[in-house]
Protein backbone atom coordinates (compact mmCIF):
# COMPACT_ATOMS: atom_id res chain seq x y z
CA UNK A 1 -60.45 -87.82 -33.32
CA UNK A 2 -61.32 -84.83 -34.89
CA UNK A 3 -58.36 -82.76 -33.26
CA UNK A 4 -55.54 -85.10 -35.06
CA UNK A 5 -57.39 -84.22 -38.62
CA UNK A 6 -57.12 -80.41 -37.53
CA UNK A 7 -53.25 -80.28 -36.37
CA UNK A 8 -52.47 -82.10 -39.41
CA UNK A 9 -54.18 -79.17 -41.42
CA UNK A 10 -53.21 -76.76 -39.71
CA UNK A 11 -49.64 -77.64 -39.71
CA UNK A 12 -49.74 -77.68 -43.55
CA UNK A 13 -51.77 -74.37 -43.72
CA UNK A 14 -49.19 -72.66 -41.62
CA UNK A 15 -46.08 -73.98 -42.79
CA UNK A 16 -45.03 -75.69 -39.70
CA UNK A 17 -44.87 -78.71 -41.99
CA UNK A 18 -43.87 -79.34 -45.57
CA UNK A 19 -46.11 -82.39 -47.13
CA UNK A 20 -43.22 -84.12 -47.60
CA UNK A 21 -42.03 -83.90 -43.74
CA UNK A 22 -45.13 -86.17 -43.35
CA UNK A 23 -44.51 -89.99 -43.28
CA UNK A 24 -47.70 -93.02 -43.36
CA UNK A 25 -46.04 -95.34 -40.83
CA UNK A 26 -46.99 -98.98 -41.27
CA UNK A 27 -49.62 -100.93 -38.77
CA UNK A 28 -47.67 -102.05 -35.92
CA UNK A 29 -47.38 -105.34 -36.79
CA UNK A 30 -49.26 -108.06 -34.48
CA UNK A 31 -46.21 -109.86 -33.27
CA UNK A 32 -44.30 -106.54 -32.47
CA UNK A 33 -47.48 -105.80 -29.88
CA UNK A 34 -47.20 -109.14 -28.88
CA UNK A 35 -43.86 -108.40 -26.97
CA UNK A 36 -46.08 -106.04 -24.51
CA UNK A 37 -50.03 -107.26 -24.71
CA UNK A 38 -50.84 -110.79 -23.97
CA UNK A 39 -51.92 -112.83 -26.78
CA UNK A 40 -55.60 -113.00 -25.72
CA UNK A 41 -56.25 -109.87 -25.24
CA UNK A 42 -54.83 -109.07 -28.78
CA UNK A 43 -56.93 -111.82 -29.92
CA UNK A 44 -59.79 -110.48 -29.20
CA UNK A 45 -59.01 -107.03 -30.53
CA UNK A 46 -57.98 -108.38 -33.65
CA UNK A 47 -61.18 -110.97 -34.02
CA UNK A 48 -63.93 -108.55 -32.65
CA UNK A 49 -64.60 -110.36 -29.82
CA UNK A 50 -64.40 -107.86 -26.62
CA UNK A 51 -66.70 -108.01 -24.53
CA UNK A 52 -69.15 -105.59 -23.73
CA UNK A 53 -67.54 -104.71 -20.11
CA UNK A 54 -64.31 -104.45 -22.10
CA UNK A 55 -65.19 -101.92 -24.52
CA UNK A 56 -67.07 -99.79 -21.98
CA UNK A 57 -62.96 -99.89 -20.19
CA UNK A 58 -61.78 -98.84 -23.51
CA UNK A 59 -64.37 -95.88 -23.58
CA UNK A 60 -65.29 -96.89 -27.62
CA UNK A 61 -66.91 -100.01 -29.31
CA UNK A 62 -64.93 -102.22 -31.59
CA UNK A 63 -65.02 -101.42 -35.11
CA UNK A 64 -62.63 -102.23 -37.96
CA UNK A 65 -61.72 -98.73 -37.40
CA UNK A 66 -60.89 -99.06 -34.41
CA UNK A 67 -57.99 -101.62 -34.87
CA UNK A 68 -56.23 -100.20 -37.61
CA UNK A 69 -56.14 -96.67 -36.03
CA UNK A 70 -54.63 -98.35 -33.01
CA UNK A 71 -52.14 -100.17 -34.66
CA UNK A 72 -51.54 -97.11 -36.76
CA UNK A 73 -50.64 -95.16 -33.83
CA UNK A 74 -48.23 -97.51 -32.65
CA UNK A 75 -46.45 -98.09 -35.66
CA UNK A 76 -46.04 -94.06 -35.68
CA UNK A 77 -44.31 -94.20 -32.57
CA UNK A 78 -42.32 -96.97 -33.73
CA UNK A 79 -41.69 -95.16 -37.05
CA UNK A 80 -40.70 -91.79 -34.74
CA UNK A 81 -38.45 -93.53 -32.62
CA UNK A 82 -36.54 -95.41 -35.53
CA UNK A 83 -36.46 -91.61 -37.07
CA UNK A 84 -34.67 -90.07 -33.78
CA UNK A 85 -32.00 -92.96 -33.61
CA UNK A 86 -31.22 -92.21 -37.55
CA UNK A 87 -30.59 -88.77 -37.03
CA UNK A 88 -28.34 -88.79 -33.82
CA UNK A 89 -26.23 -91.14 -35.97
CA UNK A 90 -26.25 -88.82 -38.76
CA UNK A 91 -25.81 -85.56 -37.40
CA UNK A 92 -25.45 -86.45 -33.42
CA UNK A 93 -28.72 -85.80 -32.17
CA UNK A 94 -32.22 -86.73 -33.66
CA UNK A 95 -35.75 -85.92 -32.88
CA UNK A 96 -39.18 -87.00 -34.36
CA UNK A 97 -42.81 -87.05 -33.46
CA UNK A 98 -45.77 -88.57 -34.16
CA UNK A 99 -48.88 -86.48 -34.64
CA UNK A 100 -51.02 -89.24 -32.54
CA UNK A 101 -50.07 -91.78 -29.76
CA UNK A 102 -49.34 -91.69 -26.00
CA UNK A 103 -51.96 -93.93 -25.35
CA UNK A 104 -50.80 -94.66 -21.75
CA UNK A 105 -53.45 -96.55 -20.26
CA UNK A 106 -53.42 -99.38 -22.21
CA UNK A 107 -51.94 -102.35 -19.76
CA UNK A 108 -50.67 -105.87 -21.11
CA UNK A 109 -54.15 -107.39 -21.20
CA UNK A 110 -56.57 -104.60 -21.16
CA UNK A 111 -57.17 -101.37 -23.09
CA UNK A 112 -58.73 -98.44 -20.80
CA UNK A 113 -58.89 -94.33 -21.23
CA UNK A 114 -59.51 -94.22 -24.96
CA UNK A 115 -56.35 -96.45 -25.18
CA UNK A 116 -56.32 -99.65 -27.42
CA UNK A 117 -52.18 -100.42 -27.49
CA UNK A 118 -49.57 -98.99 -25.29
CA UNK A 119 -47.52 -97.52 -27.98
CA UNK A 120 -44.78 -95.98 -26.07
CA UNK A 121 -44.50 -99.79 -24.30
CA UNK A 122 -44.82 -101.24 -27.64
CA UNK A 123 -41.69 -98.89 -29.27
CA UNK A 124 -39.52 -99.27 -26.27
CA UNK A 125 -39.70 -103.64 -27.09
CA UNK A 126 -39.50 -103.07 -30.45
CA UNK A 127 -36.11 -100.84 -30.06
CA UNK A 128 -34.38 -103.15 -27.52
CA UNK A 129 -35.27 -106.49 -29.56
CA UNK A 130 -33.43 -104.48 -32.42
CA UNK A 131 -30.31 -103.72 -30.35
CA UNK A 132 -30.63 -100.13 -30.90
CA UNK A 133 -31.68 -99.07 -27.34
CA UNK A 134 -30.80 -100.63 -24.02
CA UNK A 135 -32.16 -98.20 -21.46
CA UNK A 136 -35.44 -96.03 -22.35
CA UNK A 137 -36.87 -93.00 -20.14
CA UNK A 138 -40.69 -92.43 -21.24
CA UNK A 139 -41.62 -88.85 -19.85
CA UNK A 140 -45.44 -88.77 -19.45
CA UNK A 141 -46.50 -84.44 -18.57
CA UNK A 142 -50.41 -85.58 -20.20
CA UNK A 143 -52.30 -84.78 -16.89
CA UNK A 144 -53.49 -88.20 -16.33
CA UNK A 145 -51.10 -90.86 -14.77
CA UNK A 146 -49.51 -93.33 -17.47
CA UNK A 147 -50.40 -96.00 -15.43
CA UNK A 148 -51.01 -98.93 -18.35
CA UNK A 149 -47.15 -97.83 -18.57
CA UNK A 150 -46.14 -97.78 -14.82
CA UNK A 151 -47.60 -101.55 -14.77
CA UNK A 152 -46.21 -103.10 -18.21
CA UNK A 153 -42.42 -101.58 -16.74
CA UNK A 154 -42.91 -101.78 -12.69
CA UNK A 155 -40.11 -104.31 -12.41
CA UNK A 156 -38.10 -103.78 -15.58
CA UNK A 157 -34.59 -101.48 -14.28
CA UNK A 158 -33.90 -100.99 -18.13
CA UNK A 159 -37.48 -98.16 -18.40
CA UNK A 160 -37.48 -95.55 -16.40
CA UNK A 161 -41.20 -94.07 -15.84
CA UNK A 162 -42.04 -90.45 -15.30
CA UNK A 163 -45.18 -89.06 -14.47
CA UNK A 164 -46.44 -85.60 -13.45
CA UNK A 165 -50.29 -85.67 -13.15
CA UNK A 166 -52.95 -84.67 -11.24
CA UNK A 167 -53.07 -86.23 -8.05
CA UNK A 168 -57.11 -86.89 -8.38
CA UNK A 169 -57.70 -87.34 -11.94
CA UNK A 170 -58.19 -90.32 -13.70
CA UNK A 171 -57.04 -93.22 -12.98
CA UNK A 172 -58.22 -93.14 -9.44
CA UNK A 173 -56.20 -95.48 -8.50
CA UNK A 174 -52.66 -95.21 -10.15
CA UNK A 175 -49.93 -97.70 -10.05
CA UNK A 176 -46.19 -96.46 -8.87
CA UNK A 177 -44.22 -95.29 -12.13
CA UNK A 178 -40.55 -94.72 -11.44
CA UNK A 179 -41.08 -91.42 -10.38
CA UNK A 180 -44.79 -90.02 -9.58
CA UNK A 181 -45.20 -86.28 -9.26
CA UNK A 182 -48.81 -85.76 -8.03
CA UNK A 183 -50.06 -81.93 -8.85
CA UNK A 184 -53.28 -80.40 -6.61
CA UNK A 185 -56.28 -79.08 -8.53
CA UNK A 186 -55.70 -76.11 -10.34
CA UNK A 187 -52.10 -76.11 -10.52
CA UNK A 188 -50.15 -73.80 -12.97
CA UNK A 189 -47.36 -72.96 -15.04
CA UNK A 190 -44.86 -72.69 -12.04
CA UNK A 191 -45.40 -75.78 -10.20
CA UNK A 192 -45.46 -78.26 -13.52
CA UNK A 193 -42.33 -76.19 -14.72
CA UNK A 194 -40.47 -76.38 -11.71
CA UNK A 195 -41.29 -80.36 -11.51
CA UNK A 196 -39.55 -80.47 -15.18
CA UNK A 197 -36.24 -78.56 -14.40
CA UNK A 198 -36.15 -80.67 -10.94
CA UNK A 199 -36.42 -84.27 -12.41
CA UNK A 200 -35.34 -84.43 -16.15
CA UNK A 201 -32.30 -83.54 -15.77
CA UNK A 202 -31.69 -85.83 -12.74
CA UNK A 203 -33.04 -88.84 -14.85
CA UNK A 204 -30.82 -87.94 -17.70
CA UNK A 205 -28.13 -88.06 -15.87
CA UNK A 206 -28.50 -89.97 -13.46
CA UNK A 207 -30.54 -93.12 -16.10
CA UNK A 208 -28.36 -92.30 -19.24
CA UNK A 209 -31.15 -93.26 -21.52
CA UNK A 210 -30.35 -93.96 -24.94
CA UNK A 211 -34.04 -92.57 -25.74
CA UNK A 212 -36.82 -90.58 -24.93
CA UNK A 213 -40.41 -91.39 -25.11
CA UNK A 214 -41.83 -87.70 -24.85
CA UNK A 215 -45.58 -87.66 -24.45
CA UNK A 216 -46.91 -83.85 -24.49
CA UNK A 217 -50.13 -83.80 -23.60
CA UNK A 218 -52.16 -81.01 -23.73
CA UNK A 219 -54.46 -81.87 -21.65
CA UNK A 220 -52.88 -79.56 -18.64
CA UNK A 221 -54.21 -76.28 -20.17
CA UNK A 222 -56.79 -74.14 -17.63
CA UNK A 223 -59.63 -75.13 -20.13
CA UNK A 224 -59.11 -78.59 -20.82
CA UNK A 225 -62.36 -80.09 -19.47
CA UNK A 226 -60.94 -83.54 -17.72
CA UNK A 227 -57.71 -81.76 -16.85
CA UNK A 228 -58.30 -79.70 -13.74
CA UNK A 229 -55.09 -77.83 -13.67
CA UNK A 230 -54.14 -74.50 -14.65
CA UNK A 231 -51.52 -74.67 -17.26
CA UNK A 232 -51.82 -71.10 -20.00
CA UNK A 233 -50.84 -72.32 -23.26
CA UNK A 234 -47.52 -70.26 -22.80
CA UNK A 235 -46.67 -72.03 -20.41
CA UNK A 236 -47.32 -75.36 -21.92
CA UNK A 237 -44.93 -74.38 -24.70
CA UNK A 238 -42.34 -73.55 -21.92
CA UNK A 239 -42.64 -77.01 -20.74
CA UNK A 240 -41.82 -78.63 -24.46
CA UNK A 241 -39.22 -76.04 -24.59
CA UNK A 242 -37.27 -77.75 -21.41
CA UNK A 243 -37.86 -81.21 -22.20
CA UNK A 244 -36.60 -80.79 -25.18
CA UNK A 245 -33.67 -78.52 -24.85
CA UNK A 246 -32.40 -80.64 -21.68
CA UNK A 247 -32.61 -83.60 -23.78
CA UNK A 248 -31.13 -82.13 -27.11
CA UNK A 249 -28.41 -80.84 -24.64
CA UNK A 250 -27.70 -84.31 -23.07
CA UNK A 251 -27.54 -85.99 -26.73
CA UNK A 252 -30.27 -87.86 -25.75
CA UNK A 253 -33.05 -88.55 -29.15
CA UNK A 254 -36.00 -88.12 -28.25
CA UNK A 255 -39.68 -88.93 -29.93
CA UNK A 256 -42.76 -87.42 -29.14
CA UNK A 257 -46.38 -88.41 -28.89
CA UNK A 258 -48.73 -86.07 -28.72
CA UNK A 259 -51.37 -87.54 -26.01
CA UNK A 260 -54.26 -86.12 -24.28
CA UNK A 261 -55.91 -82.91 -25.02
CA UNK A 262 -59.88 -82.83 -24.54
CA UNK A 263 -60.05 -78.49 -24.07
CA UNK A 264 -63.54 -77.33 -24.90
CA UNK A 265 -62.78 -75.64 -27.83
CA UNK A 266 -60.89 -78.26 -29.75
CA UNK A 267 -59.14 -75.43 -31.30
CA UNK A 268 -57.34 -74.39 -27.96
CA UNK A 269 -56.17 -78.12 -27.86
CA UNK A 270 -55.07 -78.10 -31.46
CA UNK A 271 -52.90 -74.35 -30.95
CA UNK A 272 -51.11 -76.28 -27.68
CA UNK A 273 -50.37 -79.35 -30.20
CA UNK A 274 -49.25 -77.00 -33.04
CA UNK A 275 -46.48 -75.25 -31.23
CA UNK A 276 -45.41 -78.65 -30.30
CA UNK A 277 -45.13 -79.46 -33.54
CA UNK A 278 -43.59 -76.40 -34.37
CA UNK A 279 -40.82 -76.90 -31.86
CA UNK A 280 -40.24 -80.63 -33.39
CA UNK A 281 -39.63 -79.18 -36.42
CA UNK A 282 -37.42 -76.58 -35.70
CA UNK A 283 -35.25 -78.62 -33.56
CA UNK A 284 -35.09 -80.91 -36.39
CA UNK A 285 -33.55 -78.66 -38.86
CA UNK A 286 -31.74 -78.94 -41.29
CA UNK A 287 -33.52 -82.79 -42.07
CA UNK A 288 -37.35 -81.67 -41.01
CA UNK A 289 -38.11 -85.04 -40.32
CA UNK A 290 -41.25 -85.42 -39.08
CA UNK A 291 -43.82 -88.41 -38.67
């Protein structure tokens, strides 16, 4: 987890963040993951008592810890969410982010890939039981297929799912999102690009969301060492650049998770995640909300 300590750092050394952009979300609270994970599963997160085989899924053993960083990174994208809705009301369009979260593999009534909760799954419920949202578009561009999303919303017409991954990473065997786009090994900036300018816009248009879920994983980058594509950090900031601006410019709000980013020098992960972060905030101006 050490990357999340460094882009918070280095978002206050560099002045891409004020310390009072910077909001402590509360826990998701157990009965808002409740209206996506089953209650025995969450049972046996919140008493201890996974199993051995379903820890190893998760990829980390239980701890205390564990929980309350989970449910901490839900309630962010929660928080987020809440935060972009605000603002388009205020001033007509609204983003927010969350410097965690876009833990996609999480299903109903498993955790897998490092991921505890769903929390894009878990803020999409939590926005339609409040009224505020009817139709949500979750835009997944981490390199691995969000497929603890794709299942939790495979026969829901109100979420639309987007994935562009790599056709044989993890999971190995994926389960049909919306809209899959499958890249080959060692594909770069032009082909993930080109998938972005091809298929947001068509979903914004043709879904009308009332909000985005915008996980921006960083995990495409050339170095990452689970992503086997070949994304330049340049081009990665192009990406966030179109996602956002096509969104901004359909007065769609939008939050964003940060997701996967494993590079083998954290600090290449962390630069990727800063100019995210940097973009957020600009495009948030003149409110710099951030959370």
């Amino acid at each position: 987890m050490n990357k999340y300590a460094r882009l918070r750092e280095r978002c206050l050394a560099e002045g891409v963040l004020r310390p009072e952009d910077l909001l402590e979300p509360a826990a998701a609270a157990w009965e808002e993951l409740a209206l996506v994970h089953g209650a025995q599963y969450l049972e046996r997160v919140r008493t201890g008592t996974l199993d051995a085989a379903e820890q190893r899924r998760i990829g980390f053993p239980w701890s205390l810890e564990m929980v309350e960083r989970s449910r901490r990174s839900a309630g962010a994208t929660i928080c987020a969410a809440r935060a972009a809705l605000d603002d388009t009301g205020a001033r007509g369009w609204g983003i927010a982010l969350n410097l965690a979260g876009g833990t996609h593999h999480a299903h109903a009534d498993h955790g897998e890939g490092f991921c505890v909760f769903n929390d894009a799954a878990v803020a999409t419920r939590v926005l339609q039981r409040e009224g505020r949202v009817e139709r949500v578009a979750i835009i997944d561009l981490d390199v691995h297929q969000g497929n603890g999303t794709a299942a939790i919303f495979v026969a829901d017409p109100t979420v639309h799912t987007f994935s562009v991954h790599g056709a044989r990473n993890f999971p190995f065997r994926k389960t049909r999102s919306t809209l899959d786009v499958e890249l080959a090994d060692g594909a770069g900036d032009e082909v993930l690009l080109a998938a972005v300018e091809t298929y947001v816009p068509q979903i914004l248009a043709e879904f009308r969301p009332d909000l985005v879920l915008y996980l921006a994983g960083a995990d495409p980058y050339h170095d990452d060492r689970f992503g086997r594509l070949g994304m330049s950090k340049s081009g990665l900031r192009e990406r966030d650049h179109l996602v956002l601006g096509l969104c901004r410019d359909a007065g769609v709000p939008v939050a964003v998770a940060m997701a996967g980013g494993y590079a083998r020098d954290t600090e290449d992960t962390v630069d990727i995640h800063v100019e995210t972060v940097r973009l957020v905030a600009a495009l948030s101006r003149p409110r710099h909300k951030s959370h």
